[in-house]
Protein backbone atom coordinates (compact mmCIF):
# COMPACT_ATOMS: atom_id res chain seq x y z
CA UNK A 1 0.00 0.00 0.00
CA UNK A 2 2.83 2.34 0.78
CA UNK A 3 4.43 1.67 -2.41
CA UNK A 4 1.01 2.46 -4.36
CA UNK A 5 0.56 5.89 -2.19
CA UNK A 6 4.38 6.83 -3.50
CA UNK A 7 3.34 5.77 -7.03
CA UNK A 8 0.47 8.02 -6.75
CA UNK A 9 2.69 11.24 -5.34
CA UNK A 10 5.37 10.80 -8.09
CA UNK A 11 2.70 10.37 -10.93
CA UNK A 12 0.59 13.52 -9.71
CA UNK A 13 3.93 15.81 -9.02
CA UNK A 14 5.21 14.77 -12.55
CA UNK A 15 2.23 15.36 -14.39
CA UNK A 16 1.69 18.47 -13.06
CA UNK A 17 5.05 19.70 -13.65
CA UNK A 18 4.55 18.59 -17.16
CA UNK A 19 1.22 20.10 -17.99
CA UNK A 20 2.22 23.57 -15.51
CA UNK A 21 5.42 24.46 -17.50
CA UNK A 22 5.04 22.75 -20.86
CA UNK A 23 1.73 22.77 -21.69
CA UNK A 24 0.64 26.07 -19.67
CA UNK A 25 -2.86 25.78 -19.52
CA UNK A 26 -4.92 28.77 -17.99
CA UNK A 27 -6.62 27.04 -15.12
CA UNK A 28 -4.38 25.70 -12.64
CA UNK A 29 -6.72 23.71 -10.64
CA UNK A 30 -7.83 21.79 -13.39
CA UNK A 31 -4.13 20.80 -14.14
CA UNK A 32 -3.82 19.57 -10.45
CA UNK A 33 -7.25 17.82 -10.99
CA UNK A 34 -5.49 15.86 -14.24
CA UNK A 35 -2.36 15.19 -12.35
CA UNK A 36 -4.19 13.70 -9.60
CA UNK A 37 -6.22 11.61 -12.17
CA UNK A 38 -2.80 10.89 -13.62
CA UNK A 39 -1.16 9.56 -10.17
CA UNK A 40 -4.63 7.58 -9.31
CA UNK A 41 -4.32 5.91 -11.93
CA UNK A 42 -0.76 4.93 -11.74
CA UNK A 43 -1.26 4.30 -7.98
CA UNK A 44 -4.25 2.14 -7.93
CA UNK A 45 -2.74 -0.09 -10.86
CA UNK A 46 0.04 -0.41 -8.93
CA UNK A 47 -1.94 -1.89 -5.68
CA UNK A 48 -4.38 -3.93 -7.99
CA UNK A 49 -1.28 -5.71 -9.61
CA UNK A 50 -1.47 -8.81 -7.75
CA UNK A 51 -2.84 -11.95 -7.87
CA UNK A 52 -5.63 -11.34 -4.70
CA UNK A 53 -7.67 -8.97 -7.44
CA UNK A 54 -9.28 -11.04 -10.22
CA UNK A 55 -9.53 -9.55 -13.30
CA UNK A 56 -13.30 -8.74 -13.32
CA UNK A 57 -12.68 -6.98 -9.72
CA UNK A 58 -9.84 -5.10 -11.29
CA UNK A 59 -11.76 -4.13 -13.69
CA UNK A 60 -15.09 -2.95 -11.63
CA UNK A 61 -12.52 -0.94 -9.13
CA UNK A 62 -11.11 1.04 -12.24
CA UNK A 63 -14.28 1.79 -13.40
CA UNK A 64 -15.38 2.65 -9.99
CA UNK A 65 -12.45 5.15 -9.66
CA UNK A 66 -13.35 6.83 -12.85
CA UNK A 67 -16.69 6.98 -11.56
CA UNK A 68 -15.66 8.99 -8.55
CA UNK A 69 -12.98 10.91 -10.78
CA UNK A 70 -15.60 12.40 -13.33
CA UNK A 71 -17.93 12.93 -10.22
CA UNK A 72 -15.68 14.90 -8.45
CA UNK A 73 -14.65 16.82 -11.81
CA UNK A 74 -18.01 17.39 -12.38
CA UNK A 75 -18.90 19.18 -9.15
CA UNK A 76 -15.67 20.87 -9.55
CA UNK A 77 -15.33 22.08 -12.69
CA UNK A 78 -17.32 20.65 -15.37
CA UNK A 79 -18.62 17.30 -17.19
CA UNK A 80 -16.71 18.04 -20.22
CA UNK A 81 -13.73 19.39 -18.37
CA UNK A 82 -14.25 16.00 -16.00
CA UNK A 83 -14.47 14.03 -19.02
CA UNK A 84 -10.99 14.08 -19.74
CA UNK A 85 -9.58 12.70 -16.42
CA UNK A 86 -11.08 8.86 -17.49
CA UNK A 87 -8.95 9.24 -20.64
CA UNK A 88 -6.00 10.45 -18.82
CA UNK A 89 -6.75 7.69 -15.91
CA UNK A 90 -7.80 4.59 -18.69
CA UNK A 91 -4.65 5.50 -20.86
CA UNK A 92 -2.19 5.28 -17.72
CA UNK A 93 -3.78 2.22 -16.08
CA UNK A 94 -3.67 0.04 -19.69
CA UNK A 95 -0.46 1.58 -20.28
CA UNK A 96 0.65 -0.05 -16.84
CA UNK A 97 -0.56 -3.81 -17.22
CA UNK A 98 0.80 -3.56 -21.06
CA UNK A 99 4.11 -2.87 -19.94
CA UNK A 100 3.54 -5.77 -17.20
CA UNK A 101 2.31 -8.10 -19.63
CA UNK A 102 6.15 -8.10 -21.66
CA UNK A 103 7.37 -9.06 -18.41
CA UNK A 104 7.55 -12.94 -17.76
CA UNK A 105 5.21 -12.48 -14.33
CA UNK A 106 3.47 -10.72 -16.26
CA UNK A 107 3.22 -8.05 -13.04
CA UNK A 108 5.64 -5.20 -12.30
CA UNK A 109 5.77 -5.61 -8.35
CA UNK A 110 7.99 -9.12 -9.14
């Protein structure tokens, strides 16, 4: 779990210092509120990567999170500034188990 909540600080502090100073946008809150969506992502693939998750409950709990993630975004900001945070959070958290699946464990904790 500890090693999922570090995976979520680095992923948020990177992606916000990514979108802040190269892709500038006007609204910094909504930056924070990608780079959050960013980190979750990486973060909660991270802690479902192991063989105690099934893949149907891996699936419901990332559909869950970008459940909460467009909810939150929504009473935020916007739906169709929230909207983007599932593509930001879908493309990480494939991303994560296709880079796992070249590995012979076919996890990246082992």
């Amino acid at each position: 779990m500890q090693k999922a909540l570090v995976y979520f600080a680095l992923g948020t502090g990177v992606s916000f210092l990514i979108n802040y100073f190269f892709l500038s946008s006007q609204n910094i809150g909504l930056d924070f509120y990608y780079a959050v969506a960013f980190g979750f992502a990486w973060g909660l693939a991270y802690y479902l990567d192991t063989p105690d998750f099934s893949l149907p409950k891996k699936l419901g709990l990332s559909f869950a999170a970008m459940g909460v993630l467009v909810f939150i975004g929504a009473l935020i900001f916007s739906l169709e500034l929230a909207i983007p945070s599932i593509l930001k959070f879908s493309t990480v958290f494939v991303a994560y188990y296709l880079i796992a699946s070249f590995r012979g464990s076919k996890s990246l904790r082992k």
